[in-house]
Protein backbone atom coordinates (compact mmCIF):
# COMPACT_ATOMS: atom_id res chain seq x y z
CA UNK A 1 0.00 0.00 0.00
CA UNK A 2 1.25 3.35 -0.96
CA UNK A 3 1.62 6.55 1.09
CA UNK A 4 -1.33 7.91 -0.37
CA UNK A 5 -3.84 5.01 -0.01
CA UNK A 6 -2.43 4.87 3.88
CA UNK A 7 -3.41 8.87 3.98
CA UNK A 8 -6.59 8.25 2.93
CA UNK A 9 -7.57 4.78 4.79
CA UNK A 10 -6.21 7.36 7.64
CA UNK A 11 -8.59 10.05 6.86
CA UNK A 12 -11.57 7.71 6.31
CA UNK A 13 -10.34 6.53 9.43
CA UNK A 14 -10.88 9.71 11.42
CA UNK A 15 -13.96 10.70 9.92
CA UNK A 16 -15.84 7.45 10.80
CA UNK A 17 -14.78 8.26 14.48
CA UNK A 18 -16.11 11.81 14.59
CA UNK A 19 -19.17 10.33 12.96
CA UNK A 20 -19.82 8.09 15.65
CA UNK A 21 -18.66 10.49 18.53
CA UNK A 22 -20.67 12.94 16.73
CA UNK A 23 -23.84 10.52 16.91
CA UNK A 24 -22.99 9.79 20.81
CA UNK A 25 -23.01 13.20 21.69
CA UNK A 26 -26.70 13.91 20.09
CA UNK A 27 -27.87 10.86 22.23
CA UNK A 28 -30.25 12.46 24.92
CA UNK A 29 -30.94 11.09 28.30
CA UNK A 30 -33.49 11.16 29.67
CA UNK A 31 -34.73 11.44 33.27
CA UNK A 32 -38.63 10.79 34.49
CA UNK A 33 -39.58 11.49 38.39
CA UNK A 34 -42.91 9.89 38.80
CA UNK A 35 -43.14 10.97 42.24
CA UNK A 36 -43.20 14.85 40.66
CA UNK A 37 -46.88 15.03 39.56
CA UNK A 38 -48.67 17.86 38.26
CA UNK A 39 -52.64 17.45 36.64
CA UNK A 40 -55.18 14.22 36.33
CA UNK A 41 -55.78 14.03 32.89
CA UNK A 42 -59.88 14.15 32.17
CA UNK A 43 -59.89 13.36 29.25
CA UNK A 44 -59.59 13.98 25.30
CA UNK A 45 -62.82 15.04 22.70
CA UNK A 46 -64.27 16.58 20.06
CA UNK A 47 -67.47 17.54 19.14
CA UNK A 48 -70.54 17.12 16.36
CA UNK A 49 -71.45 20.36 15.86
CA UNK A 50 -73.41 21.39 12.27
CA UNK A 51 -71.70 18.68 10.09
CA UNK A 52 -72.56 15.44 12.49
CA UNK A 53 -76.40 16.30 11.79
CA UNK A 54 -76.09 15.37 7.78
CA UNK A 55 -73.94 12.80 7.99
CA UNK A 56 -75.30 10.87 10.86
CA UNK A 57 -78.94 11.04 8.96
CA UNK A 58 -78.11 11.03 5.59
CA UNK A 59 -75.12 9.18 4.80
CA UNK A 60 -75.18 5.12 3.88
CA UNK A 61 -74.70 3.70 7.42
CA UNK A 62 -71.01 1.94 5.71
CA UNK A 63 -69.44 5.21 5.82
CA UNK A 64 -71.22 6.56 9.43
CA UNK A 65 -69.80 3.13 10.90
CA UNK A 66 -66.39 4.07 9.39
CA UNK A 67 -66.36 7.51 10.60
CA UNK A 68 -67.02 6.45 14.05
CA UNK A 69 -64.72 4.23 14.67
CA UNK A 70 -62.14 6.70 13.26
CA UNK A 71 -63.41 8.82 16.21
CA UNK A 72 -63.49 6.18 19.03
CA UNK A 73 -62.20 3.04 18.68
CA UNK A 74 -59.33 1.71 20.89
CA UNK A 75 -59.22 -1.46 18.93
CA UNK A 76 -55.85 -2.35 16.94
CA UNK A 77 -55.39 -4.30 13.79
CA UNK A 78 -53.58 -7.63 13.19
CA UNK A 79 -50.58 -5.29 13.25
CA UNK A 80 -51.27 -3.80 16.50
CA UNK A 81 -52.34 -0.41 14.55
CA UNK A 82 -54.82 1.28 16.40
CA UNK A 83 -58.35 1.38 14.28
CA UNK A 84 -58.76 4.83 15.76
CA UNK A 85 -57.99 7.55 18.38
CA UNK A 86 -60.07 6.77 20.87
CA UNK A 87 -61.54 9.90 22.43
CA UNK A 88 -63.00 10.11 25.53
CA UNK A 89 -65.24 12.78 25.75
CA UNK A 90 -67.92 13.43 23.28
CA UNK A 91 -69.37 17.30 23.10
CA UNK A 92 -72.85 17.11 22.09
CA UNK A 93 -74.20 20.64 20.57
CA UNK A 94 -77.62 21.90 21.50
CA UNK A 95 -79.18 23.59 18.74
CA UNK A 96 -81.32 26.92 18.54
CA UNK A 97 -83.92 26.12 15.86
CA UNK A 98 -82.66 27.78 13.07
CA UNK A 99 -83.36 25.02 10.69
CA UNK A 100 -86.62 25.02 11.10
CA UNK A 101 -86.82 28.78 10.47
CA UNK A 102 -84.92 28.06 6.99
CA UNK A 103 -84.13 30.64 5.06
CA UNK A 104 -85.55 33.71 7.04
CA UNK A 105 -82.94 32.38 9.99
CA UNK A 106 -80.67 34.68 7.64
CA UNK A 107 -78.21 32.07 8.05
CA UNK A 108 -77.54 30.60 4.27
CA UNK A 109 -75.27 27.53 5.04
CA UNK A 110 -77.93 25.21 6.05
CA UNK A 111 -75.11 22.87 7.57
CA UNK A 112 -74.26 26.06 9.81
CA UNK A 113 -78.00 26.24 10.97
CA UNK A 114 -79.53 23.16 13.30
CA UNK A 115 -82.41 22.16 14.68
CA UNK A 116 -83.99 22.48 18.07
CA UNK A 117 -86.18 20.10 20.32
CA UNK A 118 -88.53 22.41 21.30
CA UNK A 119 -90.68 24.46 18.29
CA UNK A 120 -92.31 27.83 18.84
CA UNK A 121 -95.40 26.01 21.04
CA UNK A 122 -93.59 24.40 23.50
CA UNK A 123 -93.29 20.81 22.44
CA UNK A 124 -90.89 18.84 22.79
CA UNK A 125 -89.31 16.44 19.88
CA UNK A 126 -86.91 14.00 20.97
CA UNK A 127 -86.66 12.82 17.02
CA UNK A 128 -84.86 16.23 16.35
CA UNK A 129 -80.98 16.49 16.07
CA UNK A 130 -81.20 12.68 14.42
CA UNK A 131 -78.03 13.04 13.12
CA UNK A 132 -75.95 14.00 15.82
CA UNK A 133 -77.87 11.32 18.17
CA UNK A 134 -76.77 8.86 15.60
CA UNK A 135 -73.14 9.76 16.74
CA UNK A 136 -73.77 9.86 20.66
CA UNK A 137 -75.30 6.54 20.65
CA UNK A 138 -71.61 5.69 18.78
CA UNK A 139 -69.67 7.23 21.34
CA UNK A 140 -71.56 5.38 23.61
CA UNK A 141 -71.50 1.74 22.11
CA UNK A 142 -67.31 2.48 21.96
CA UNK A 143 -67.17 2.77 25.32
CA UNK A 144 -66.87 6.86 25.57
CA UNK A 145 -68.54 7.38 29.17
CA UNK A 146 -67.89 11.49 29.12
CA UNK A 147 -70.36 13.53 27.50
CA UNK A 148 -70.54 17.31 27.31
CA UNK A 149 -74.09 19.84 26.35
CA UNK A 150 -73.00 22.53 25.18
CA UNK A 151 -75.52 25.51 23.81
CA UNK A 152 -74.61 28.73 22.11
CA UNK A 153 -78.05 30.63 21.99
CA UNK A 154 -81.21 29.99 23.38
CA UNK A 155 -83.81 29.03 21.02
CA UNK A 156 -85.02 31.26 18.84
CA UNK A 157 -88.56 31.97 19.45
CA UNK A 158 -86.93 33.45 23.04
CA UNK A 159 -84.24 35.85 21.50
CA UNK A 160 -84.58 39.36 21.79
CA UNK A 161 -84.24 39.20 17.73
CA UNK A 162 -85.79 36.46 17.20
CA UNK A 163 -82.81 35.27 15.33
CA UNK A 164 -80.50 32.55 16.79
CA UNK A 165 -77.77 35.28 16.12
CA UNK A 166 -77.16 38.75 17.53
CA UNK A 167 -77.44 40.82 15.13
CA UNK A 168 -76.35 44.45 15.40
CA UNK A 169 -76.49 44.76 19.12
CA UNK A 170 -73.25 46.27 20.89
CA UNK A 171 -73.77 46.41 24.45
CA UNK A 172 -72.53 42.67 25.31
CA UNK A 173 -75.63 41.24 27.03
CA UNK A 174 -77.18 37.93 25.87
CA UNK A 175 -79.52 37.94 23.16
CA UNK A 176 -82.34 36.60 25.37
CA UNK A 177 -85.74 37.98 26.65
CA UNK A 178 -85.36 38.63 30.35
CA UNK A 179 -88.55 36.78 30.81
CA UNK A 180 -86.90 33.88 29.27
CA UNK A 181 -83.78 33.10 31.53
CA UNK A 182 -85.30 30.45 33.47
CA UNK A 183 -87.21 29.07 30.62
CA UNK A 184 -83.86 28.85 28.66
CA UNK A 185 -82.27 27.20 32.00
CA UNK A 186 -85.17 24.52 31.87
CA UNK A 187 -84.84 23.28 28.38
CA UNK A 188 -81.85 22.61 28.84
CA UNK A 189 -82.49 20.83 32.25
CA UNK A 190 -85.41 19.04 29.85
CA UNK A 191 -82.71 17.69 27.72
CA UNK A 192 -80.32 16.24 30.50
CA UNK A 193 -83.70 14.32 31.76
CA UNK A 194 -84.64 13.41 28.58
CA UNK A 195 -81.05 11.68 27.63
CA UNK A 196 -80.65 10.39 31.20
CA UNK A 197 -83.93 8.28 30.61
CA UNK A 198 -82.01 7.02 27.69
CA UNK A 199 -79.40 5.61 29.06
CA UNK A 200 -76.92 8.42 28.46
CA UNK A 201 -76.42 10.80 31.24
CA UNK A 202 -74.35 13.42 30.55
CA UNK A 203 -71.60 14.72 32.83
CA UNK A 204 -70.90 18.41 31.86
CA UNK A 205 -73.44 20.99 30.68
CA UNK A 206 -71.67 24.19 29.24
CA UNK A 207 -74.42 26.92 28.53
CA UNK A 208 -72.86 29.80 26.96
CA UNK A 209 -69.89 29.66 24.04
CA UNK A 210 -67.44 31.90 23.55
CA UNK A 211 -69.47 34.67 25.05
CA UNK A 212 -66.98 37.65 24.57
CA UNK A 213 -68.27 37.56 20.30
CA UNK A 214 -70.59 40.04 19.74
CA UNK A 215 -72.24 37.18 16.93
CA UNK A 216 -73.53 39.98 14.49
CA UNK A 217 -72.34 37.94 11.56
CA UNK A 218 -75.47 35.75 9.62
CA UNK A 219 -73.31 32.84 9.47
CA UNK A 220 -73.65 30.35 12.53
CA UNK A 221 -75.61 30.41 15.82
CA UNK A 222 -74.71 32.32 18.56
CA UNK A 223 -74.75 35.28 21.66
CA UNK A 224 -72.77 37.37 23.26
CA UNK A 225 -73.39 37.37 27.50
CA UNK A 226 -71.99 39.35 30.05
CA UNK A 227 -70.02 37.63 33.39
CA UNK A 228 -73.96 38.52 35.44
CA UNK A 229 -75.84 36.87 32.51
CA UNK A 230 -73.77 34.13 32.81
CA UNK A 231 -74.23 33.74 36.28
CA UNK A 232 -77.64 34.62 36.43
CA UNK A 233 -78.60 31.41 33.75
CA UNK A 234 -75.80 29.24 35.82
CA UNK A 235 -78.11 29.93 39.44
CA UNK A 236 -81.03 29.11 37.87
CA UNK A 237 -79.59 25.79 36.30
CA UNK A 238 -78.16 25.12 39.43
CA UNK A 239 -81.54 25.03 41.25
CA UNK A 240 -83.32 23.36 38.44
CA UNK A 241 -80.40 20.82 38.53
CA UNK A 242 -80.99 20.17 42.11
CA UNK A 243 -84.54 19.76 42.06
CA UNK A 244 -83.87 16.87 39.79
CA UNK A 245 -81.95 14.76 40.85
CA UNK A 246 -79.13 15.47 38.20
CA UNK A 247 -75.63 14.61 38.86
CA UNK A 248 -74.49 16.71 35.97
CA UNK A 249 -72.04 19.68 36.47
CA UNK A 250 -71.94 23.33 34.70
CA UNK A 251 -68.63 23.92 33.05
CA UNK A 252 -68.20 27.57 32.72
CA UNK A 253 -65.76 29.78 30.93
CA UNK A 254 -65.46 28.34 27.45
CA UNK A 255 -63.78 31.69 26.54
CA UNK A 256 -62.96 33.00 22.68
CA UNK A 257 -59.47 33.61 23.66
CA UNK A 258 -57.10 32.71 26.80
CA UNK A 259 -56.81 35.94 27.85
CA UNK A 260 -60.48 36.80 28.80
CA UNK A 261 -59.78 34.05 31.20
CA UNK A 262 -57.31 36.07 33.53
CA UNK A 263 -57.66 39.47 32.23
CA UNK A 264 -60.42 42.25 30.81
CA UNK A 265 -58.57 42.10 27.69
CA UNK A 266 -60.61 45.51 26.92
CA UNK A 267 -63.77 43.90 27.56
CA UNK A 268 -64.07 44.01 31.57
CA UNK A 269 -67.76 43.32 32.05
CA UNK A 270 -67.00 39.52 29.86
CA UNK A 271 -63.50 39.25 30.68
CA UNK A 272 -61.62 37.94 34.24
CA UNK A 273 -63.77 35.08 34.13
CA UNK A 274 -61.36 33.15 36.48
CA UNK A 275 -61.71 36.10 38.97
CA UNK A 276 -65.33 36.73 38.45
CA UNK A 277 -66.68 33.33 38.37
CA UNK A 278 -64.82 31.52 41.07
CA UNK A 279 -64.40 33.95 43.84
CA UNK A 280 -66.39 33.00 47.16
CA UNK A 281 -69.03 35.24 46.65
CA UNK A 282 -70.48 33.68 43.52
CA UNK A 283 -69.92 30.16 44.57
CA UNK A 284 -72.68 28.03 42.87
CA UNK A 285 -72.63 24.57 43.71
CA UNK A 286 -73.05 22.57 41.05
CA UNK A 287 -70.80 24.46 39.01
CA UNK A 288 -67.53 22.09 38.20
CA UNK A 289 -64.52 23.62 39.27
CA UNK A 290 -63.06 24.29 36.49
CA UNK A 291 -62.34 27.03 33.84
CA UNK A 292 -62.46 26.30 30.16
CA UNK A 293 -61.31 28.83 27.26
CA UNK A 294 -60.36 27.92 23.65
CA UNK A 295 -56.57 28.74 22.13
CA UNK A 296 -57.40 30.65 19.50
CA UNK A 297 -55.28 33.55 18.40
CA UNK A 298 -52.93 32.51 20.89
CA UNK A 299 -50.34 29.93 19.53
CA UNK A 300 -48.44 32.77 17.33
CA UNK A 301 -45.63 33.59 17.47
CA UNK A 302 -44.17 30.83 20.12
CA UNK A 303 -43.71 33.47 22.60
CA UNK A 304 -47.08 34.41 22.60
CA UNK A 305 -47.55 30.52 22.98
CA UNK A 306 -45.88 30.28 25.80
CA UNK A 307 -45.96 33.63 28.17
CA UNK A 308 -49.99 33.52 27.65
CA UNK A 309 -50.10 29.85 29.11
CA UNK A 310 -47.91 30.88 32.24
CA UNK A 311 -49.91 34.08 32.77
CA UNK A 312 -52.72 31.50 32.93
CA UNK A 313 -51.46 28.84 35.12
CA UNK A 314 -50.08 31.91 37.69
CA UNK A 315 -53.71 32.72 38.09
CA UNK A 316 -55.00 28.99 38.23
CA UNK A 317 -53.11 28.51 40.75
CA UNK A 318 -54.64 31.36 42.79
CA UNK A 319 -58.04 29.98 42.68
CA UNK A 320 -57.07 26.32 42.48
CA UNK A 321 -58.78 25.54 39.82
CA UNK A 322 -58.53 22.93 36.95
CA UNK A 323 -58.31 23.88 32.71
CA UNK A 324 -59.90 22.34 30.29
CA UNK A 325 -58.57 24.06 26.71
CA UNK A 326 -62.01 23.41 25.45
CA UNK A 327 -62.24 24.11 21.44
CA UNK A 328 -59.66 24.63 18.59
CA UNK A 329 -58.96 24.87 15.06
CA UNK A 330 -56.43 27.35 12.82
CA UNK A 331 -57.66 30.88 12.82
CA UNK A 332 -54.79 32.83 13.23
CA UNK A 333 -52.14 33.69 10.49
CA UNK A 334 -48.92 31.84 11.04
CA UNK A 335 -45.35 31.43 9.58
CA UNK A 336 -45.28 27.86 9.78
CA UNK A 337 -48.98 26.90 8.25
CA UNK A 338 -50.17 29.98 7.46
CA UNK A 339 -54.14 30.53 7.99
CA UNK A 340 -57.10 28.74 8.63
CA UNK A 341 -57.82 28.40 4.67
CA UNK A 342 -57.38 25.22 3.01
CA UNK A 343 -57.54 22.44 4.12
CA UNK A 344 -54.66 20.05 5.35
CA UNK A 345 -54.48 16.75 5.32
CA UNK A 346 -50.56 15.87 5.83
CA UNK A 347 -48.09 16.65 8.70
CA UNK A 348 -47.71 20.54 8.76
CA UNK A 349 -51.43 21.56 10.54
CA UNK A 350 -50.78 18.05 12.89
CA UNK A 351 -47.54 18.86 14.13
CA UNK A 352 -48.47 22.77 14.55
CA UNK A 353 -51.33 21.25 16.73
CA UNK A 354 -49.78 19.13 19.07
CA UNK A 355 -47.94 21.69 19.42
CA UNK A 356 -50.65 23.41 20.96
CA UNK A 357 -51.83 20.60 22.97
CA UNK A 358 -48.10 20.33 24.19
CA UNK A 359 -48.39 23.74 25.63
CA UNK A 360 -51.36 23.58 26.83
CA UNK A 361 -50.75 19.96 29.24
CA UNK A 362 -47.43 21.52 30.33
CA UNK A 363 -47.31 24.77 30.80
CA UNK A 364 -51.38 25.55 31.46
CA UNK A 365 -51.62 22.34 32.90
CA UNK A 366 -54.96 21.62 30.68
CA UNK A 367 -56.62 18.40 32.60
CA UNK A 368 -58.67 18.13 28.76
CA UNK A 369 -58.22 18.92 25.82
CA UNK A 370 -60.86 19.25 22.75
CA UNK A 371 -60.74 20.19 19.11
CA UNK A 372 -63.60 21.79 17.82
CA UNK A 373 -65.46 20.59 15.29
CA UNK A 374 -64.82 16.20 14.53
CA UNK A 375 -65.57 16.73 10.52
CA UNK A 376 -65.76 19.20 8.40
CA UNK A 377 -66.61 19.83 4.77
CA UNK A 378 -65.04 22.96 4.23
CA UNK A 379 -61.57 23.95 2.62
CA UNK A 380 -60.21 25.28 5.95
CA UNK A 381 -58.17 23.67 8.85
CA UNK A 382 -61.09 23.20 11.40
CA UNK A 383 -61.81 19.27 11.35
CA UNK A 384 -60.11 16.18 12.33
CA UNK A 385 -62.03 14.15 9.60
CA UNK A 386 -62.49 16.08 6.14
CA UNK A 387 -66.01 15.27 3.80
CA UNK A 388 -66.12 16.45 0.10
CA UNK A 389 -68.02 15.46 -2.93
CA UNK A 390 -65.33 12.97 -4.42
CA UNK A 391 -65.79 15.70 -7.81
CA UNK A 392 -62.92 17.36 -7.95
CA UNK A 393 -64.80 20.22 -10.16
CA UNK A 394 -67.63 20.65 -7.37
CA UNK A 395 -65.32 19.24 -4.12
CA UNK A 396 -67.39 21.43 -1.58
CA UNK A 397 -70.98 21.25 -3.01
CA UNK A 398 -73.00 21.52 0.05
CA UNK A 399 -76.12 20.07 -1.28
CA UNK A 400 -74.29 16.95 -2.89
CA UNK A 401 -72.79 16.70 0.29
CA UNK A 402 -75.82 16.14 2.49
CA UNK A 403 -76.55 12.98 1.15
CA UNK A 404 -73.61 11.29 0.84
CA UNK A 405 -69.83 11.98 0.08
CA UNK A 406 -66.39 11.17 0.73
CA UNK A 407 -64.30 11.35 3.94
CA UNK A 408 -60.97 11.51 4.72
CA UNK A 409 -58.80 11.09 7.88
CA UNK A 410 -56.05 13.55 8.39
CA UNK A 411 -52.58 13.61 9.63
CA UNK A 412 -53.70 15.93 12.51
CA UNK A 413 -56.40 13.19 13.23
CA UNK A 414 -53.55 10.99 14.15
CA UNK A 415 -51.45 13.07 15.94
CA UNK A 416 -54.35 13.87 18.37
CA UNK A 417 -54.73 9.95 18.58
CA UNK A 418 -50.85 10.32 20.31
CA UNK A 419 -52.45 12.04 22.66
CA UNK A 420 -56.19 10.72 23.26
CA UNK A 421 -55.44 7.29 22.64
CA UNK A 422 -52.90 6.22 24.98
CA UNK A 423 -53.35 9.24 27.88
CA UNK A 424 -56.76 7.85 29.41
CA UNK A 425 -58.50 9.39 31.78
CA UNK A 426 -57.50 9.48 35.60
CA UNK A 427 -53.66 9.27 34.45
CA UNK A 428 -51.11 11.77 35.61
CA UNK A 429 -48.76 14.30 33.69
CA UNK A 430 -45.43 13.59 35.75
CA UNK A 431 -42.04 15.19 34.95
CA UNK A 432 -39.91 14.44 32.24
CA UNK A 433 -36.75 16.05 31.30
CA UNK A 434 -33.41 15.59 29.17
CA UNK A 435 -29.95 16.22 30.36
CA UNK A 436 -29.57 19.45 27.69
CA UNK A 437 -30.74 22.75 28.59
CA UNK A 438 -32.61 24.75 26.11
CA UNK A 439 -35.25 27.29 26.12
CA UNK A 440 -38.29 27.01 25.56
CA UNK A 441 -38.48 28.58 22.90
CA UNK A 442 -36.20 26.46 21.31
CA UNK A 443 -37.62 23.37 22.83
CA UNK A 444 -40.89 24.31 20.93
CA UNK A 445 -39.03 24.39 17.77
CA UNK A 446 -37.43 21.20 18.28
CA UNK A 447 -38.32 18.09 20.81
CA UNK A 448 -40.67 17.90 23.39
CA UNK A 449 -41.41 15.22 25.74
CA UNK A 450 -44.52 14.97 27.80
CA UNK A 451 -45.28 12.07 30.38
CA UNK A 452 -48.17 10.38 32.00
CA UNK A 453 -48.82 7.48 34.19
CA UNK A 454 -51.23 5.12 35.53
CA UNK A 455 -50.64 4.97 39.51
CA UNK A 456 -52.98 1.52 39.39
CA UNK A 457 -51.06 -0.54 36.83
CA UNK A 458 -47.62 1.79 36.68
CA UNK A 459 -48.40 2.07 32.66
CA UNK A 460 -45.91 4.88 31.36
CA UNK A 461 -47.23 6.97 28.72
CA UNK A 462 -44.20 9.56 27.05
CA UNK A 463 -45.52 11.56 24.07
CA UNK A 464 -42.32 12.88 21.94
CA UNK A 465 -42.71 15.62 19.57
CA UNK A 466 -39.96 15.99 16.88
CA UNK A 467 -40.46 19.64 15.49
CA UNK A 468 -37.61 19.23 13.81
CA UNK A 469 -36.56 18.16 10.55
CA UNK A 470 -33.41 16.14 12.24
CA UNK A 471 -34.02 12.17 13.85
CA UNK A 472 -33.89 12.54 17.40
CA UNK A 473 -32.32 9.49 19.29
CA UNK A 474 -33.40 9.25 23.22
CA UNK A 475 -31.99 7.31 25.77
CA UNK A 476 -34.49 5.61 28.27
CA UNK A 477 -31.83 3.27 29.93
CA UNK A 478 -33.21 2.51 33.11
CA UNK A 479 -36.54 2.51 32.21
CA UNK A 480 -38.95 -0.02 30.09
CA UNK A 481 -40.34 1.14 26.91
CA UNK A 482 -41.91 -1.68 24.93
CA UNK A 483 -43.58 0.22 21.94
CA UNK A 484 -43.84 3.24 19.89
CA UNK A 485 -46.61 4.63 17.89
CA UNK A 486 -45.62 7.06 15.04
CA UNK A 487 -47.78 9.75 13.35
CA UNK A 488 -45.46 11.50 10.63
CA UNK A 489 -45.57 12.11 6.38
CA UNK A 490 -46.01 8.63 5.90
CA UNK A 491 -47.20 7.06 9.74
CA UNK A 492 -50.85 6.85 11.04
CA UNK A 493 -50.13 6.01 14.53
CA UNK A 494 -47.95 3.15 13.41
CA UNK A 495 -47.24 0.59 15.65
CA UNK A 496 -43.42 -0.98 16.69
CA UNK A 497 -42.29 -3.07 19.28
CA UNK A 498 -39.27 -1.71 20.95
CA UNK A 499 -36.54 -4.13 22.28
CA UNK A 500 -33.48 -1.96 22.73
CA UNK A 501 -34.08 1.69 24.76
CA UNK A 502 -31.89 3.37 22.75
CA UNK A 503 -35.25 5.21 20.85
CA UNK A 504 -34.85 7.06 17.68
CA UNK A 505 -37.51 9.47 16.91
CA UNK A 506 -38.02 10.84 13.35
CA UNK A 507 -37.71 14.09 12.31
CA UNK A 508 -41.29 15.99 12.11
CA UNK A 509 -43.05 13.32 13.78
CA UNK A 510 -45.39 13.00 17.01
CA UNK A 511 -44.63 9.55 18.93
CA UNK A 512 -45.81 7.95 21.88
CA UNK A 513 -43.80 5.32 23.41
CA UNK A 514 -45.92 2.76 25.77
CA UNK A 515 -43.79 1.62 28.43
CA UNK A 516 -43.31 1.47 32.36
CA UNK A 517 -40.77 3.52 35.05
CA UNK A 518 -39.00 0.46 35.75
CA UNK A 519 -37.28 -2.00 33.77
């Protein structure tokens, strides 16, 4: 061998040991404390409102059945693939009656409209809202035992406006006939009964959504309420509640932005809901205790994703109280995804979510977490399951649509299944750390670990985001991971068995690894 072959076996040499010093040092260990715990999980959802009440009619049961198990399964395949993500809370939307009132409801999209069970006479009909009882009774038959009734305007024979949206009014208060309060706190104590005698008795009743909106806009349901209205409707549920017998609890808050929850946020008489609703002088009883508020317009930039969550957990912790981040989709412009229009079916919108839902378990401390709407058949980023036409010259007909159609799961679908899957209710978010300091800020641009365990069975539950565009390789020496479950570009939740704990994670993926604190 000549000088320069030796030179260069030399050099080839010395790079194949920087390689693999190079790989050692971008090993991360890790370290879990299970004694260090922080929330009980409650659980994961979704919920049926406008697009449920077509499909669950309308559509050839094949498809319905297929839907729903998307939604709740916790089977696997013969490869040990789960059939579906397995949520455990089901929101169940209590329409206004606009339907009914067809066009002159003002509101075109008739699959923004719905139907109420009780018409302009008083009577009641149980038959109504087919559709989205269609998907309940699935939720049920899966095994989902959570179920949230939630309303956004009283019906509409009892509106101010007669409309089951605001209109032009400014001043903030509900769009409801004072005369009507406790008739509007009724019916929807008639609708608990009437489910309960049905075998489904639902746990949570949320009355008023997102209450800060003034709702002038003719294109869904809904009212604006001040903090007293809210309360006002809440006593009177409370005592209705009571006097029969119920053992469900008001959920109050549901907030159109985070910050309404600890601050005025320039609207004080709907805004320091946390302060307003849970200080001892307007304790209510059978109010859960427990704030919710949706993330909108507050996961951009990251900063904002982060310093709005700590503001909130400082002021949880004042009135120690629980979270539930209780509705999402993409709203707000972004650098990563950009907006809420079009629709996304691969790994972009999912990773930017669990994002979200990252943030929200760890630095909120969220005990749930919900999306918003389960399907949707519109070119924007709001469902979890996406319906079109199959035509790709009419994809979004609406009338096509409400007979039949196409449907197809999503990447973000999946990615919530790393979450609402494997983290069942009653488990525990306990620390989780690696042995590299980094913002976070950069954390949220990179990897980040969450953990959860099951105090009954010791069942480990670690769900790794990779933000990144670079494999991630993890060491859980010490501990006993058995399997991983991948969401990623070309991954639905796939399953592996895991024999060595040296883990590689891929690079803008969302994993959970299934495992236990001790080997």
């Amino acid at each position: 061998m000549n000088k320069s072959s030796i030179l260069y076996v030399f050099i080839i040499f010395i790079f194949l040991i920087n390689c693999e010093s190079k790989a050692q040092q971008q090993v991360s260990k890790i370290n879990i404390n299970s004694k260090e715990i922080y929330q009980t999980i409650e659980g994961f959802g979704a919920s049926d409102a406008w697009r449920c009440q077509f499909v669950g009619k309308n559509w050839p049961e094949q498809k319905r059945k297929k839907i729903a198990r998307l939604l709740f399964s916790q089977e696997v395949d013969k490869q040990g693939n789960p059939e579906g993500i397995g949520l455990s809370i089901w929101r169940f939307y209590i329409g206004a009656g606009t339907t009914e009132q067809k066009d002159s409801s003002y509101i075109e999209n008739e699959w923004r409209r719905s139907e109420s069970f009780l018409d302009v006479k008083g009577n009641y009909d149980w038959t109504k809202q087919k559709g989205q009882q269609w998907f309940l009774n699935s939720a049920k038959k899966y095994g989902v035992d959570q179920f949230l009734a939630f309303s956004i305007s009283a019906p509409v024979q009892w509106t101010k406006n007669g409309k089951g949206f605001n209109g032009d009014n400014k001043d903030g208060e509900i769009n409801l006939k004072p005369e009507h309060f406790d008739d509007y706190a009724q019916f929807m104590v008639e609708f608990l009964k009437h489910f309960k005698s049905k075998g489904i008795a639902f746990d949570y009743l949320s009355p008023i959504n997102e209450p800060q909106w003034d709702w002038e806009k003719k294109s869904q349901e809904g009212t604006p309420a001040t903090n007293a209205n809210i309360l006002k409707i809440s006593k009177s549920l409370n005592q209705k509640i009571e006097e029969n017998n119920l053992s469900t609890k008001i959920v109050l808050g549901e907030a159109a932005d985070l910050r309404w929850l600890y601050s005025d946020f320039g609207k004080p008489e709907r805004g320091n809901q946390i302060e307003y609703f849970f200080n001892p002088n307007n304790k209510i009883e059978n109010v859960k205790q427990t704030i919710s508020g949706h993330s909108y317009f507050t996961t951009w930039p990251v900063d904002s994703l982060i310093s709005i969550r700590k503001k909130l957990n400082t002021k949880l912790k004042a009135y120690n109280l629980n979270y539930w981040q209780s509705e999402f989709c993409i709203l707000e412009n972004t650098d990563d995804i950009g907006g809420g229009w079009k629709r996304d079916l691969g790994i972009n919108t999912a990773l930017y979510v669990a994002r979200v839902i990252h943030a929200d378990l760890t630095i909120a401390n969220a005990s749930s977490w919900q999306w918003w709407t389960a399907l949707t058949n519109a070119n924007f980023k709001d469902g979890l399951i996406y319906l079109d036409t199959g035509d790709q010259k009419d994809l979004y007909n609406l009338n096509k649509m409400k007979s039949d159609g196409n449907f197809h799961d999503s990447k973000l679908l999946w990615a919530f299944g790393n979450f609402s899957r494997f983290i069942r209710p009653n488990m525990q978010r306990i620390k989780i750390q690696l042995n590299e300091k980094k913002t976070l800020k950069k954390q949220y641009k990179d990897l980040m670990l969450s953990a959860y365990i099951d105090k009954k069975t010791s069942k480990l539950v670690i769900v790794a985001i990779n933000y990144s565009d670079t494999d991630k390789t993890i060491d859980f020496s010490g501990y006993n991971i058995q399997a991983k479950y991948e969401t990623s570009k070309d991954k639905n939740l796939e399953h592996q068995k895991v024999t060595k704990q040296i883990i590689t994670v891929s690079g803008r993926s969302v994993n959970t690894l299934i495992g236990s604190t001790s080997k």
